[in-house]
PDB file of N, CA and C in Angstrom:
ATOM      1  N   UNK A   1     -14.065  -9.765   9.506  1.00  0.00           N
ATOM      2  CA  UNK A   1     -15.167 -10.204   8.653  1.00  0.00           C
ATOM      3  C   UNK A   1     -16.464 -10.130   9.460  1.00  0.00           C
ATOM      4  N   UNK A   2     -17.380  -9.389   8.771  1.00  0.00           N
ATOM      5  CA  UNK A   2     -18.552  -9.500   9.380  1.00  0.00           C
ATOM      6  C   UNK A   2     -19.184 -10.886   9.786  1.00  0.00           C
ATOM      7  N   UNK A   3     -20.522 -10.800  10.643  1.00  0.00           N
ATOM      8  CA  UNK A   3     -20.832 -12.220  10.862  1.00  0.00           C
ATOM      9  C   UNK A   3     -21.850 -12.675   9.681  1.00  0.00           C
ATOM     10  N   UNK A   4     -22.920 -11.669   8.824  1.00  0.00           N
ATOM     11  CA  UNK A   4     -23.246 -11.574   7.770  1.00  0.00           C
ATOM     12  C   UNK A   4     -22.678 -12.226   6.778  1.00  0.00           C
ATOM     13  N   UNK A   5     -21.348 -11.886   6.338  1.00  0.00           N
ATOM     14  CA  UNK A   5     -20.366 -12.011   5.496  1.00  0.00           C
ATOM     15  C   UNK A   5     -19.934 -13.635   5.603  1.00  0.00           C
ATOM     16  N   UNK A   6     -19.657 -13.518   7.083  1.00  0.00           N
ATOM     17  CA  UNK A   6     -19.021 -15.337   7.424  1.00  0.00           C
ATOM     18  C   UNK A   6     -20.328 -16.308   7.070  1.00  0.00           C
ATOM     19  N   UNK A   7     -21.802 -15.677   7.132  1.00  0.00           N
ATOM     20  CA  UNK A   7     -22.568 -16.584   7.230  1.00  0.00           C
ATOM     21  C   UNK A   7     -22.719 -16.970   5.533  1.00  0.00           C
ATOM     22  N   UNK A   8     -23.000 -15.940   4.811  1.00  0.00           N
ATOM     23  CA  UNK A   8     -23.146 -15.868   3.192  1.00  0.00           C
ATOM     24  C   UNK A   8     -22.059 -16.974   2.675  1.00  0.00           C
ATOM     25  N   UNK A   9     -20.704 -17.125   3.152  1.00  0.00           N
ATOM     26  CA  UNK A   9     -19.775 -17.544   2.914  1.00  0.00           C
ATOM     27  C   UNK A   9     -19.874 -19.398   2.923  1.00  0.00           C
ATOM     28  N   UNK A  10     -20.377 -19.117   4.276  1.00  0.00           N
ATOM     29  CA  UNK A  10     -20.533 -20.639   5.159  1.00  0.00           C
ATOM     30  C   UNK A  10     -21.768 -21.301   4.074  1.00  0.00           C
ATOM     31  N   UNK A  11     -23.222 -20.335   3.646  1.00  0.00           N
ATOM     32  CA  UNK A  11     -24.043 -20.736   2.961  1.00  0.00           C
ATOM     33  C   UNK A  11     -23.287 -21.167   1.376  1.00  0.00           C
ATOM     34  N   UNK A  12     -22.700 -20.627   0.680  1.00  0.00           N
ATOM     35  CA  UNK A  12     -21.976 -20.973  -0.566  1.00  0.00           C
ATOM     36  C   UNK A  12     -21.030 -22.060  -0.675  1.00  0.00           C
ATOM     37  N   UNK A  13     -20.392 -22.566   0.713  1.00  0.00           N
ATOM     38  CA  UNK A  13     -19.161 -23.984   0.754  1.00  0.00           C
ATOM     39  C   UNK A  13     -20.668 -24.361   0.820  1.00  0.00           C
ATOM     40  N   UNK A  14     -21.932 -24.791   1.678  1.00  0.00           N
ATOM     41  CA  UNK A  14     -22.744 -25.802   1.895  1.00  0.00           C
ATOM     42  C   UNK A  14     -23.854 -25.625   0.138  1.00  0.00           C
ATOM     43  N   UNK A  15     -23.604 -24.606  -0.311  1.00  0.00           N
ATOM     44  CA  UNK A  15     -24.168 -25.132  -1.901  1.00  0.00           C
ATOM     45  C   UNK A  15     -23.239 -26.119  -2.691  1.00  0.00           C
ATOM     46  N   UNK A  16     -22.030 -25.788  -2.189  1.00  0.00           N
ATOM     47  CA  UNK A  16     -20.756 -27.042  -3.101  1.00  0.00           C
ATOM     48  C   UNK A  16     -20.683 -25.863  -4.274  1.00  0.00           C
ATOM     49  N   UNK A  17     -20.697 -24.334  -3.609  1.00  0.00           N
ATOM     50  CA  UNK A  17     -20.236 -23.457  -5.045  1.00  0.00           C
ATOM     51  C   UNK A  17     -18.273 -22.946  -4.808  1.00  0.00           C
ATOM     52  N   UNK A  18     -18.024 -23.688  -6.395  1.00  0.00           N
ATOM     53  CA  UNK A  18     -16.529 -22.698  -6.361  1.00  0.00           C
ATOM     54  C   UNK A  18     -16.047 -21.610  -5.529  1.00  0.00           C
ATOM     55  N   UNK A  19     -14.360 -21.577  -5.228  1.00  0.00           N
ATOM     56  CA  UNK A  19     -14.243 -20.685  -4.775  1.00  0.00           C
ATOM     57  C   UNK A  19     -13.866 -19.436  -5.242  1.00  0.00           C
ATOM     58  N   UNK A  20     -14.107 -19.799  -6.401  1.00  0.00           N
ATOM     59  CA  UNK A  20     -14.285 -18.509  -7.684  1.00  0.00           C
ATOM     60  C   UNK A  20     -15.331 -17.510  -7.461  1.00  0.00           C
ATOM     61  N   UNK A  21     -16.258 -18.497  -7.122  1.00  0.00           N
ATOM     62  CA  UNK A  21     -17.793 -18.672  -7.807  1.00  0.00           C
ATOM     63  C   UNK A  21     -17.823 -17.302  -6.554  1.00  0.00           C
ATOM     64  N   UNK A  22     -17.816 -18.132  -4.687  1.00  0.00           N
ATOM     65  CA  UNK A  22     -17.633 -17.456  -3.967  1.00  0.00           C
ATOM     66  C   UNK A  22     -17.535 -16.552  -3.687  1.00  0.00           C
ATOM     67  N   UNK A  23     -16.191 -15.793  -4.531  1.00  0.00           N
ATOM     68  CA  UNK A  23     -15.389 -14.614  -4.582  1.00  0.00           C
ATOM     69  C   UNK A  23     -16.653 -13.119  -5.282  1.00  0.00           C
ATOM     70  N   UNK A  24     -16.771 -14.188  -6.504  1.00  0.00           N
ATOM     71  CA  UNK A  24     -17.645 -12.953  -7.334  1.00  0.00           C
ATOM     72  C   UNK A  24     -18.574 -12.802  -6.760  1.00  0.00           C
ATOM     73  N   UNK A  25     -19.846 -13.753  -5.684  1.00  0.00           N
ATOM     74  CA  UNK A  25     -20.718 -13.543  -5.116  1.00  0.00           C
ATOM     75  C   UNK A  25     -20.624 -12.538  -4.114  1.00  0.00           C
ATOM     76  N   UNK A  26     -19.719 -12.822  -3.395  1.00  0.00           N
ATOM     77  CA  UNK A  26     -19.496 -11.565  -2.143  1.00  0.00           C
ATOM     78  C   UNK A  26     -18.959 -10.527  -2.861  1.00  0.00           C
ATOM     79  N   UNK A  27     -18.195 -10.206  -3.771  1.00  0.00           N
ATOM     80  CA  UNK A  27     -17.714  -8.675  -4.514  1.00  0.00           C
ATOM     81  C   UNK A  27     -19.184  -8.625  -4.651  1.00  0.00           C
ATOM     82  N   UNK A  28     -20.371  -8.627  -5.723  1.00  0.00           N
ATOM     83  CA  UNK A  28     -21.511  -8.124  -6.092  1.00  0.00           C
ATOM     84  C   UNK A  28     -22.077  -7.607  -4.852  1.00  0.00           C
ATOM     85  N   UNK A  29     -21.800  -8.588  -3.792  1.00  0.00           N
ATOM     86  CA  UNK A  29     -22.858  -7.935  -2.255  1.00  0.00           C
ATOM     87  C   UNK A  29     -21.713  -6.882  -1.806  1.00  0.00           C
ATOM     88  N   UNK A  30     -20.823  -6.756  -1.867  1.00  0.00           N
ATOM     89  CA  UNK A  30     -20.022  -5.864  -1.833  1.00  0.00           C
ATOM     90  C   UNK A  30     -20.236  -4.475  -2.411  1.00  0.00           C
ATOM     91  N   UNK A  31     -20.443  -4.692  -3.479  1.00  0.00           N
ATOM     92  CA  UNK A  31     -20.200  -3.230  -4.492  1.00  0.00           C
ATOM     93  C   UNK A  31     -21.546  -2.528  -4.230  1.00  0.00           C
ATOM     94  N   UNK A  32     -22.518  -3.436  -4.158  1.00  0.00           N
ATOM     95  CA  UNK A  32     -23.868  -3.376  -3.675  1.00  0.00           C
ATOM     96  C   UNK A  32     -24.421  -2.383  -2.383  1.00  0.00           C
ATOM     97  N   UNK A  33     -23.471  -2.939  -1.317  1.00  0.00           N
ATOM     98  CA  UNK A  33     -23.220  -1.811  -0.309  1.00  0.00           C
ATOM     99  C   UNK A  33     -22.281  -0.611  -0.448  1.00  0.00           C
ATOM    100  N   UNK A  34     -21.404  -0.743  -0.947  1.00  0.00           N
ATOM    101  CA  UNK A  34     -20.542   0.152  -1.627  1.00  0.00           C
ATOM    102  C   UNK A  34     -21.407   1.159  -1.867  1.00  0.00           C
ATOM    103  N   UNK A  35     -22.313   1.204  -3.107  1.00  0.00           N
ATOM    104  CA  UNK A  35     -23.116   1.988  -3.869  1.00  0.00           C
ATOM    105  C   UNK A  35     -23.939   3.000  -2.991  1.00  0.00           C
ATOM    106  N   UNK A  36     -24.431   2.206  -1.915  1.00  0.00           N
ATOM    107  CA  UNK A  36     -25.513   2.770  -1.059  1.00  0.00           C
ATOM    108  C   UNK A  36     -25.301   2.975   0.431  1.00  0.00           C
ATOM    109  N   UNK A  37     -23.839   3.011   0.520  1.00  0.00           N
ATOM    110  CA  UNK A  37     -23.321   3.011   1.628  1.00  0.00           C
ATOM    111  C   UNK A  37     -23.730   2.450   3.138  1.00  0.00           C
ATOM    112  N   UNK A  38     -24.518   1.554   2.602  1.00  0.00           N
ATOM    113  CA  UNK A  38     -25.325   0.643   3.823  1.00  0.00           C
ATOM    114  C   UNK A  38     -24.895  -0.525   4.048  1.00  0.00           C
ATOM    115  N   UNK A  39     -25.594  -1.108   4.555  1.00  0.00           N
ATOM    116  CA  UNK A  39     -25.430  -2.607   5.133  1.00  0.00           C
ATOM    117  C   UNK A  39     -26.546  -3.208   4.315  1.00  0.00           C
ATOM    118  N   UNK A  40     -26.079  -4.192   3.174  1.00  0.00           N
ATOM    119  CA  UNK A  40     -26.795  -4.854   1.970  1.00  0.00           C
ATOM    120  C   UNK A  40     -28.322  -5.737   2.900  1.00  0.00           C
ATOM    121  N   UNK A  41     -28.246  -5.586   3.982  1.00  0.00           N
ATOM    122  CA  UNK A  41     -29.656  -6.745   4.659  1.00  0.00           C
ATOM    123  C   UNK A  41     -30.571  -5.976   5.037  1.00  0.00           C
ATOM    124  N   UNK A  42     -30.433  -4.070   4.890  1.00  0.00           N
ATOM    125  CA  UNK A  42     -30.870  -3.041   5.033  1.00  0.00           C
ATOM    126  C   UNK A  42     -32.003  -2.437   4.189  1.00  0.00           C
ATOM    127  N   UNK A  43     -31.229  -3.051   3.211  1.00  0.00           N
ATOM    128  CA  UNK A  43     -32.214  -2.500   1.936  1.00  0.00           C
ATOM    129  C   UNK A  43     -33.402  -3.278   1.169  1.00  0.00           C
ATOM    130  N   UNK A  44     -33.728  -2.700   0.790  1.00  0.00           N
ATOM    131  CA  UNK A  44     -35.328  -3.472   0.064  1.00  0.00           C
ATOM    132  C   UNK A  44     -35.465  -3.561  -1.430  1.00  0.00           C
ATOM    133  N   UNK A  45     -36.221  -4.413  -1.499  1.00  0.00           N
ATOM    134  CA  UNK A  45     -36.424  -4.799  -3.240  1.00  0.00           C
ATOM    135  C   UNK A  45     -36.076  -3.887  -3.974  1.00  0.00           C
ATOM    136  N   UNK A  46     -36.732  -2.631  -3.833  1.00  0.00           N
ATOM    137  CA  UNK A  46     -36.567  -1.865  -4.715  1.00  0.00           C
ATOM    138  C   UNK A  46     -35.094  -1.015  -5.112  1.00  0.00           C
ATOM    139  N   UNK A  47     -34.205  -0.946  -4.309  1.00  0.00           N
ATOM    140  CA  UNK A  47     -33.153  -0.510  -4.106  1.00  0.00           C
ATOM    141  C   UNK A  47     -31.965  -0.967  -5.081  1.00  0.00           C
ATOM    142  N   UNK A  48     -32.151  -2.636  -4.986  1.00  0.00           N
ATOM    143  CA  UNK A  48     -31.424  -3.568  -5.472  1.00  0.00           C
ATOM    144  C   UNK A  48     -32.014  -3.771  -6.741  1.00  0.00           C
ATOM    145  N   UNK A  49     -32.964  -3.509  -7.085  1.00  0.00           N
ATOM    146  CA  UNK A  49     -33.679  -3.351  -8.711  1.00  0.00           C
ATOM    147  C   UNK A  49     -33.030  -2.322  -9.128  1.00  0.00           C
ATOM    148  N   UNK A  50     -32.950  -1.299  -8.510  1.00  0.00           N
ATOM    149  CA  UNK A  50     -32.708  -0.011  -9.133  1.00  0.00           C
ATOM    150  C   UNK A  50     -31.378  -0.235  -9.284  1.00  0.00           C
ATOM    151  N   UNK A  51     -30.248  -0.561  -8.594  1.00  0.00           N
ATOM    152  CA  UNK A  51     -28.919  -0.836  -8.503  1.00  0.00           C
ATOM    153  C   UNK A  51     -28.611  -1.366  -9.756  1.00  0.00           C
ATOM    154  N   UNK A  52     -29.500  -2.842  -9.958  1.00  0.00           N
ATOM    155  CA  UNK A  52     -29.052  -3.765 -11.173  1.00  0.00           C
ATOM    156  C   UNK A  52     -29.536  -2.819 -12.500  1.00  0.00           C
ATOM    157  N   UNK A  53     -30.625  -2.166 -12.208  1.00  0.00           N
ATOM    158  CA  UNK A  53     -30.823  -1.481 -13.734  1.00  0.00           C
ATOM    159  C   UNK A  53     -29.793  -0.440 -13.694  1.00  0.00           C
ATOM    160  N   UNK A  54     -29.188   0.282 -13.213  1.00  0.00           N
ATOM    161  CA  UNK A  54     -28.521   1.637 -13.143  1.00  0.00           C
ATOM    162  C   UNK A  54     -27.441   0.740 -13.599  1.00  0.00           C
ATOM    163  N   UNK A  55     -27.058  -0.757 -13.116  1.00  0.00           N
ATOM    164  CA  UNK A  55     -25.686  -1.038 -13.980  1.00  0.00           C
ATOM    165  C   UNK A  55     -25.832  -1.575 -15.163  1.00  0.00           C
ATOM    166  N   UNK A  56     -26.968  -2.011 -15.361  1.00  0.00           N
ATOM    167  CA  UNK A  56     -27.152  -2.486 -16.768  1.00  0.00           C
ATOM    168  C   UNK A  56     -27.279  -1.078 -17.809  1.00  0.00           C
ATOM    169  N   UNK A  57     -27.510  -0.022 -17.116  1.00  0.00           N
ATOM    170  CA  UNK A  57     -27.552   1.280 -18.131  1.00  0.00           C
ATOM    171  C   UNK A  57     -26.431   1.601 -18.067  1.00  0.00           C
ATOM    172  N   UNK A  58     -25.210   1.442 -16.908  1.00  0.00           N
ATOM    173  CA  UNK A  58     -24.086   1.881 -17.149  1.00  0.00           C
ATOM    174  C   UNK A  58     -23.734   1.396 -18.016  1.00  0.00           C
ATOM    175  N   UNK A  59     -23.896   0.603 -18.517  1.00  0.00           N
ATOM    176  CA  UNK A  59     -23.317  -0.603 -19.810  1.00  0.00           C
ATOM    177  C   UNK A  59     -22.642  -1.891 -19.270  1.00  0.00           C
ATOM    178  N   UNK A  60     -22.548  -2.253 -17.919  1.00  0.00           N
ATOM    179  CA  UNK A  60     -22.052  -3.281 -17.404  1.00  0.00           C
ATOM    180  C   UNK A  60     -22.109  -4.460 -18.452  1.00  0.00           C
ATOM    181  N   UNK A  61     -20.727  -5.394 -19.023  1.00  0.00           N
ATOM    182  CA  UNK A  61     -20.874  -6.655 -20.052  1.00  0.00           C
ATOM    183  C   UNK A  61     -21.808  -7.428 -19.213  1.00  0.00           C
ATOM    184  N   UNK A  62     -22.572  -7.833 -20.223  1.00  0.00           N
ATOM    185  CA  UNK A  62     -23.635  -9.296 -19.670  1.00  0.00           C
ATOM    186  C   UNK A  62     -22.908 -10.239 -18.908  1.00  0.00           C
ATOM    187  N   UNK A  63     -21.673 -10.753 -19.002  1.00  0.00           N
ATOM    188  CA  UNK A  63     -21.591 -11.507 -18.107  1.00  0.00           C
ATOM    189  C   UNK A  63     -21.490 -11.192 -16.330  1.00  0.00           C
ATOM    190  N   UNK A  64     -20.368 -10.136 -16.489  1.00  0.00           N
ATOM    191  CA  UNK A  64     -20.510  -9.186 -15.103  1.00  0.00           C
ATOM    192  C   UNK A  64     -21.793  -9.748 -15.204  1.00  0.00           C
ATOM    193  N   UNK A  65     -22.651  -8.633 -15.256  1.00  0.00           N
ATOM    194  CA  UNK A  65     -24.423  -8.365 -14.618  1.00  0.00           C
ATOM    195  C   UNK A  65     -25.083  -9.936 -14.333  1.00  0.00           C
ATOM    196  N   UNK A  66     -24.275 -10.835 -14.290  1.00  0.00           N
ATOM    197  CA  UNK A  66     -25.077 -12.126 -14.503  1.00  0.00           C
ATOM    198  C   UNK A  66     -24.585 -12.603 -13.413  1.00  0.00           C
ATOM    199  N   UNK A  67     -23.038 -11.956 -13.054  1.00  0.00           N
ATOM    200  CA  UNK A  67     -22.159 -12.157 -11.593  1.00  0.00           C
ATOM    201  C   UNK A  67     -22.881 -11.736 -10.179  1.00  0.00           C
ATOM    202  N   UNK A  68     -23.252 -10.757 -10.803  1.00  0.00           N
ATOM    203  CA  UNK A  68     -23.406  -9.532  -9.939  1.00  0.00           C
ATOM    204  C   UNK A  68     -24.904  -9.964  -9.660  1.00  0.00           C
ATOM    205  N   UNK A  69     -26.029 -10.317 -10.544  1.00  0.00           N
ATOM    206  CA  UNK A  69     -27.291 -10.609 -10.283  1.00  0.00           C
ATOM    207  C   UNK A  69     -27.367 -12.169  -9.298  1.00  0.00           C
ATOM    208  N   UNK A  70     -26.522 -12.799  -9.551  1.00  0.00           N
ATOM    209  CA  UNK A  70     -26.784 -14.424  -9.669  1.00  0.00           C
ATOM    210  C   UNK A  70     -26.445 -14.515  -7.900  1.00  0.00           C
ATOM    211  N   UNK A  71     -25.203 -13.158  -7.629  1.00  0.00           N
ATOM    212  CA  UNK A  71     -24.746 -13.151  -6.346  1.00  0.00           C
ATOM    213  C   UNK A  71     -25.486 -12.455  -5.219  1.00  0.00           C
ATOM    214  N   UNK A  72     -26.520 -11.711  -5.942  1.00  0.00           N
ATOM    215  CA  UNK A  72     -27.457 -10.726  -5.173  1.00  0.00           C
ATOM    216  C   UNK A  72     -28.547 -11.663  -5.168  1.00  0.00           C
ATOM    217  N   UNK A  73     -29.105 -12.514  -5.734  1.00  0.00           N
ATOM    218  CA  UNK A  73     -29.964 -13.358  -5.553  1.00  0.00           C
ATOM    219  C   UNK A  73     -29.476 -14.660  -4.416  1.00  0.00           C
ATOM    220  N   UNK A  74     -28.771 -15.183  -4.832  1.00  0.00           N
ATOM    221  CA  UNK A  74     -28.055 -16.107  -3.759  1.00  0.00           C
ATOM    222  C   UNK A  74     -28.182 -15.241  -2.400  1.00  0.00           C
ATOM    223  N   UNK A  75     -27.142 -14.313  -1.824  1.00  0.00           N
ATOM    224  CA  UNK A  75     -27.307 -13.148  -0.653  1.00  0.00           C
ATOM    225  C   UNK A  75     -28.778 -13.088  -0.606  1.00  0.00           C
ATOM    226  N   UNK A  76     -29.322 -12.781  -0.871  1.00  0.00           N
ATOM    227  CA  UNK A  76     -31.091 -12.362  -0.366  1.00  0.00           C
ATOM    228  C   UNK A  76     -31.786 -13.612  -0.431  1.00  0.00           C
ATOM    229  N   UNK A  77     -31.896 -14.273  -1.231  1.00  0.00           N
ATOM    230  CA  UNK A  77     -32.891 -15.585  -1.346  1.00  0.00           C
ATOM    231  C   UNK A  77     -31.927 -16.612  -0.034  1.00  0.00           C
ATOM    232  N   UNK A  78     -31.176 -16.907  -0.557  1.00  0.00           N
ATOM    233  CA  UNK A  78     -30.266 -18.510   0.375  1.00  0.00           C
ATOM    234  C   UNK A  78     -30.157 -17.615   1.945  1.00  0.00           C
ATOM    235  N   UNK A  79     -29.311 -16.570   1.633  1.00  0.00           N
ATOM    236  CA  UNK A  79     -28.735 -16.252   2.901  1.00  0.00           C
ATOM    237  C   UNK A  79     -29.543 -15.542   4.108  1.00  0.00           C
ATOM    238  N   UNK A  80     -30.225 -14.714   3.581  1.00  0.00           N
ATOM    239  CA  UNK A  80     -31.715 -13.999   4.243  1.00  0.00           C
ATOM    240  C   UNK A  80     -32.814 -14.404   4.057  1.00  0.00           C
ATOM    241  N   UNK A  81     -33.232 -15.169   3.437  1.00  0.00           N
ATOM    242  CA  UNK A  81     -34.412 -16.214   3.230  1.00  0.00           C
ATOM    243  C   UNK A  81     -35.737 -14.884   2.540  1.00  0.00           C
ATOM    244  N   UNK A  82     -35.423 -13.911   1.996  1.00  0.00           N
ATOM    245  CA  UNK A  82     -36.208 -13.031   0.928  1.00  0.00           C
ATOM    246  C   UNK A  82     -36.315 -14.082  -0.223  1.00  0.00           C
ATOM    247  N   UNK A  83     -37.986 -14.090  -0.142  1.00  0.00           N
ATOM    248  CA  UNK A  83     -38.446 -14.470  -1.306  1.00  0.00           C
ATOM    249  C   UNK A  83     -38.558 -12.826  -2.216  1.00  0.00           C
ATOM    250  N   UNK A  84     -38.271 -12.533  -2.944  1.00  0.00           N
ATOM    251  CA  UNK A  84     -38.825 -10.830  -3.218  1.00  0.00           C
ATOM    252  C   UNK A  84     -38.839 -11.421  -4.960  1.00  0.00           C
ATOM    253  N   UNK A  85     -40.055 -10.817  -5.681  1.00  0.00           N
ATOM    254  CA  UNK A  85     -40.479 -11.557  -7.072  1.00  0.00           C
ATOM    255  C   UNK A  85     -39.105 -11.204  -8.076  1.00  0.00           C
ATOM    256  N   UNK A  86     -38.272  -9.875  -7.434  1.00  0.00           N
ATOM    257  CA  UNK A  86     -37.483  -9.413  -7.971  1.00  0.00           C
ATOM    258  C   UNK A  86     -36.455 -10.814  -8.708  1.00  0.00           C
ATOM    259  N   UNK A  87     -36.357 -11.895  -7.387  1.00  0.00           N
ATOM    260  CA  UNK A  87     -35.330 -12.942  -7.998  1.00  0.00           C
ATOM    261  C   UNK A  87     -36.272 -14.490  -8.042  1.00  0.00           C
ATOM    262  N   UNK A  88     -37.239 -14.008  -8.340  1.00  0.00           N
ATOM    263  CA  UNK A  88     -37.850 -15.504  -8.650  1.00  0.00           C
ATOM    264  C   UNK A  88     -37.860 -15.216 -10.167  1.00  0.00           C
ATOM    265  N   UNK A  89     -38.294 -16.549 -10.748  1.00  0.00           N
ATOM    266  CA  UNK A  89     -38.117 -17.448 -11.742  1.00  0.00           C
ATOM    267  C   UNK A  89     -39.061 -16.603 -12.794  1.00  0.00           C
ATOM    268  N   UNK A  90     -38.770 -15.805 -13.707  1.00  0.00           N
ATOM    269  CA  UNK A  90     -38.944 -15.114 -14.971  1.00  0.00           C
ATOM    270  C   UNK A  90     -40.406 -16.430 -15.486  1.00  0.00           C
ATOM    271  N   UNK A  91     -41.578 -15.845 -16.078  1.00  0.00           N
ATOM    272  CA  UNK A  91     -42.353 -16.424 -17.032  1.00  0.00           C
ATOM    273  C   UNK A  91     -41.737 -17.193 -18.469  1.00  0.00           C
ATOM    274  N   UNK A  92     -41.800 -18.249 -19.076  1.00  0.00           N
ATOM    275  CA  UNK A  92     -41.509 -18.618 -20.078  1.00  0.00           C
ATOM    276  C   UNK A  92     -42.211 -17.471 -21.242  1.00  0.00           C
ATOM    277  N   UNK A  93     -41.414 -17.195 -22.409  1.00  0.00           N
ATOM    278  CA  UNK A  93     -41.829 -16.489 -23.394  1.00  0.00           C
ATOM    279  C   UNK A  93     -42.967 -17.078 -24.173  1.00  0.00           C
ATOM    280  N   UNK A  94     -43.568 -16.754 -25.030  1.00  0.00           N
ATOM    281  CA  UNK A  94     -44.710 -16.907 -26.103  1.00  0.00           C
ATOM    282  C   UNK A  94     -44.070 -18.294 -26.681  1.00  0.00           C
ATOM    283  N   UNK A  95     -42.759 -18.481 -27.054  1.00  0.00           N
ATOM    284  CA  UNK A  95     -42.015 -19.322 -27.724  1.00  0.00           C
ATOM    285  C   UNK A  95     -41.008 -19.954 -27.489  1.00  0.00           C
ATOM    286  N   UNK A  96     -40.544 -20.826 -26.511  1.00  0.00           N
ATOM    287  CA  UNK A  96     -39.092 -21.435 -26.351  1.00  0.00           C
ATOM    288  C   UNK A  96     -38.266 -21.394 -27.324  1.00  0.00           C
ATOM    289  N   UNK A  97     -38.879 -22.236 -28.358  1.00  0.00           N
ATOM    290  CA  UNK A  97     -37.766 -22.749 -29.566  1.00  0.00           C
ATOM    291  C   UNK A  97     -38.160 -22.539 -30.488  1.00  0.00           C
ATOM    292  N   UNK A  98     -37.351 -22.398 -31.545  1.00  0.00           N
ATOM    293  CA  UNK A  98     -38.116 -22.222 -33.150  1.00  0.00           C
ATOM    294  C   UNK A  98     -38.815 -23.901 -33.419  1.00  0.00           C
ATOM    295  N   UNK A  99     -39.300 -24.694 -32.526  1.00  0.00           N
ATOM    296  CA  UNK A  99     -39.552 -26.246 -33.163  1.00  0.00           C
ATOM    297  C   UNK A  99     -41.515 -25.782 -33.023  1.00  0.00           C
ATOM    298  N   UNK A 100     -41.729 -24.848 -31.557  1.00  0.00           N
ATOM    299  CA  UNK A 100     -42.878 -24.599 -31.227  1.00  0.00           C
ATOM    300  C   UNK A 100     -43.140 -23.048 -31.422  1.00  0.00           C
ATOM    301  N   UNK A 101     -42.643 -22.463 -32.440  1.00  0.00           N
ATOM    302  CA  UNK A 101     -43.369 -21.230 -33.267  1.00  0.00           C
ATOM    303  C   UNK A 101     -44.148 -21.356 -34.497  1.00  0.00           C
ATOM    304  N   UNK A 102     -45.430 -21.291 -33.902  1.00  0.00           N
ATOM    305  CA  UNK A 102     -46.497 -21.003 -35.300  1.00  0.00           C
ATOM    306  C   UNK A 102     -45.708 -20.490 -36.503  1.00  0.00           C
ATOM    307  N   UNK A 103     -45.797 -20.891 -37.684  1.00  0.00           N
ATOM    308  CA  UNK A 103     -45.600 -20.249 -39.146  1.00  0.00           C
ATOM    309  C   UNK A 103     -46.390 -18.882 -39.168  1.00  0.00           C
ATOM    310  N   UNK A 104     -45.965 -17.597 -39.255  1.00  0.00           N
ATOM    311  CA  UNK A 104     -46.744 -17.027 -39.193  1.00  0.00           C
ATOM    312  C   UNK A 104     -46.955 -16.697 -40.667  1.00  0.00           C
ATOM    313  N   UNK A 105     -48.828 -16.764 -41.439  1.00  0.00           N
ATOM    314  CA  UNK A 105     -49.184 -16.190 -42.637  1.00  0.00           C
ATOM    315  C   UNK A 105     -48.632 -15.194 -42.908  1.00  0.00           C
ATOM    316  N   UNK A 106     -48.576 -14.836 -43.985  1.00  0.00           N
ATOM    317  CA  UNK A 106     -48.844 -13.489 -44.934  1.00  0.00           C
ATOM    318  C   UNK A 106     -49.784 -12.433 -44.141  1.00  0.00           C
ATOM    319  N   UNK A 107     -50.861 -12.878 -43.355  1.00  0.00           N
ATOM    320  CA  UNK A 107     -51.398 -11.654 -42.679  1.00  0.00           C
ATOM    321  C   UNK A 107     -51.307 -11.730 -41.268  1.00  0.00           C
ATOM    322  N   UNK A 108     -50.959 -12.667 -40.853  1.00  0.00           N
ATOM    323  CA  UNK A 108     -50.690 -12.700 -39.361  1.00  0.00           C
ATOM    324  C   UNK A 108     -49.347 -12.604 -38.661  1.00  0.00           C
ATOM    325  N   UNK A 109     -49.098 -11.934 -37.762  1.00  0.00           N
ATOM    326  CA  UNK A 109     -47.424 -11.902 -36.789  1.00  0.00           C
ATOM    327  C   UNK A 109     -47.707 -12.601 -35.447  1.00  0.00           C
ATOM    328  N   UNK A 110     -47.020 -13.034 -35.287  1.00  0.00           N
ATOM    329  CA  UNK A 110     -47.201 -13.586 -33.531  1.00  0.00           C
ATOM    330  C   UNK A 110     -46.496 -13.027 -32.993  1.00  0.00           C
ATOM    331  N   UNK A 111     -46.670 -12.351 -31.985  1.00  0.00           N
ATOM    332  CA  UNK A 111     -45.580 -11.493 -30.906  1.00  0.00           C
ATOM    333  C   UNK A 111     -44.970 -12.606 -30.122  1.00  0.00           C
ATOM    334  N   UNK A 112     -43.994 -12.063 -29.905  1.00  0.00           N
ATOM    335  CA  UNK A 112     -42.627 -12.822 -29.306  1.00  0.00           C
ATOM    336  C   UNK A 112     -42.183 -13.854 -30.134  1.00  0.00           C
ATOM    337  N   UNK A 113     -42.441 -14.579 -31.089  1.00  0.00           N
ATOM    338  CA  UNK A 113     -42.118 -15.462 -32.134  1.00  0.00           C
ATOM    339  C   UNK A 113     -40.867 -14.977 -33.174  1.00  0.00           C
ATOM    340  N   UNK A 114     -40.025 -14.899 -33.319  1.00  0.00           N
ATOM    341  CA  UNK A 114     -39.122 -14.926 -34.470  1.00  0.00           C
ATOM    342  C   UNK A 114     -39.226 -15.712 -35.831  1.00  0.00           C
ATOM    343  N   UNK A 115     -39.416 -14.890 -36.787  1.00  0.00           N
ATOM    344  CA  UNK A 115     -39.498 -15.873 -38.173  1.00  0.00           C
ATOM    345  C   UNK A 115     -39.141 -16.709 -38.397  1.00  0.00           C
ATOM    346  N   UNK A 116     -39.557 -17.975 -39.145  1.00  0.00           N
ATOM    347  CA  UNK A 116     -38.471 -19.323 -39.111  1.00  0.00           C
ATOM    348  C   UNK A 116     -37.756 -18.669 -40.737  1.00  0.00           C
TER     349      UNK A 116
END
């Protein structure tokens, strides 16, 4: 086992994450290098963007891609201390909930809003 590997590992018992949880995290950093035949602490933002979109076009099920993202973020953010915008915290939409979407008139649409 790499010392990389032991450390990612050591970081996930000290989150108090499953050893499920564990498993799927290191396969994603796994397949990850797999893909690009490197050493996953090698590569740069953009690489690992491109990775996750190329599997989301493969058709990867949403949950996979949520395995696979959630574990590539953990690995780079917790374990390598990369802040990269790639895995920070998404903007809230125009609309959370249908409780705070404008009615939209007869002549007006609100983007990102869904009809009530």
């Amino acid at each position: 086992m790499t010392p990389l590997r032991e450390r990612m590992i050591g970081d996930m018992k000290l989150a108090g994450l499953s050893p499920r949880t564990r498993q799927a995290y290191t396969q994603a950093v796994k397949r990850l290098a797999m893909h690009y035949r490197r050493r996953p602490d090698r590569l740069d933002e953009e690489a690992v963007r491109a990775f996750l979109v190329g599997a989301i076009n493969a058709g990867m099920a949403r949950g996979t891609f949520k395995r696979v993202h959630f574990g590539l973020k953990f690995f780079y953010t917790t374990t390598l201390g990369r802040d990269w915008p790639l895995f920070s915290k998404k903007t809230a939409s125009a609309c959370r909930s249908r409780s705070v979407c404008p009615r939209p008139s007869a002549t007006t649409r609100f983007a990102g809003c869904s009809p009530l």
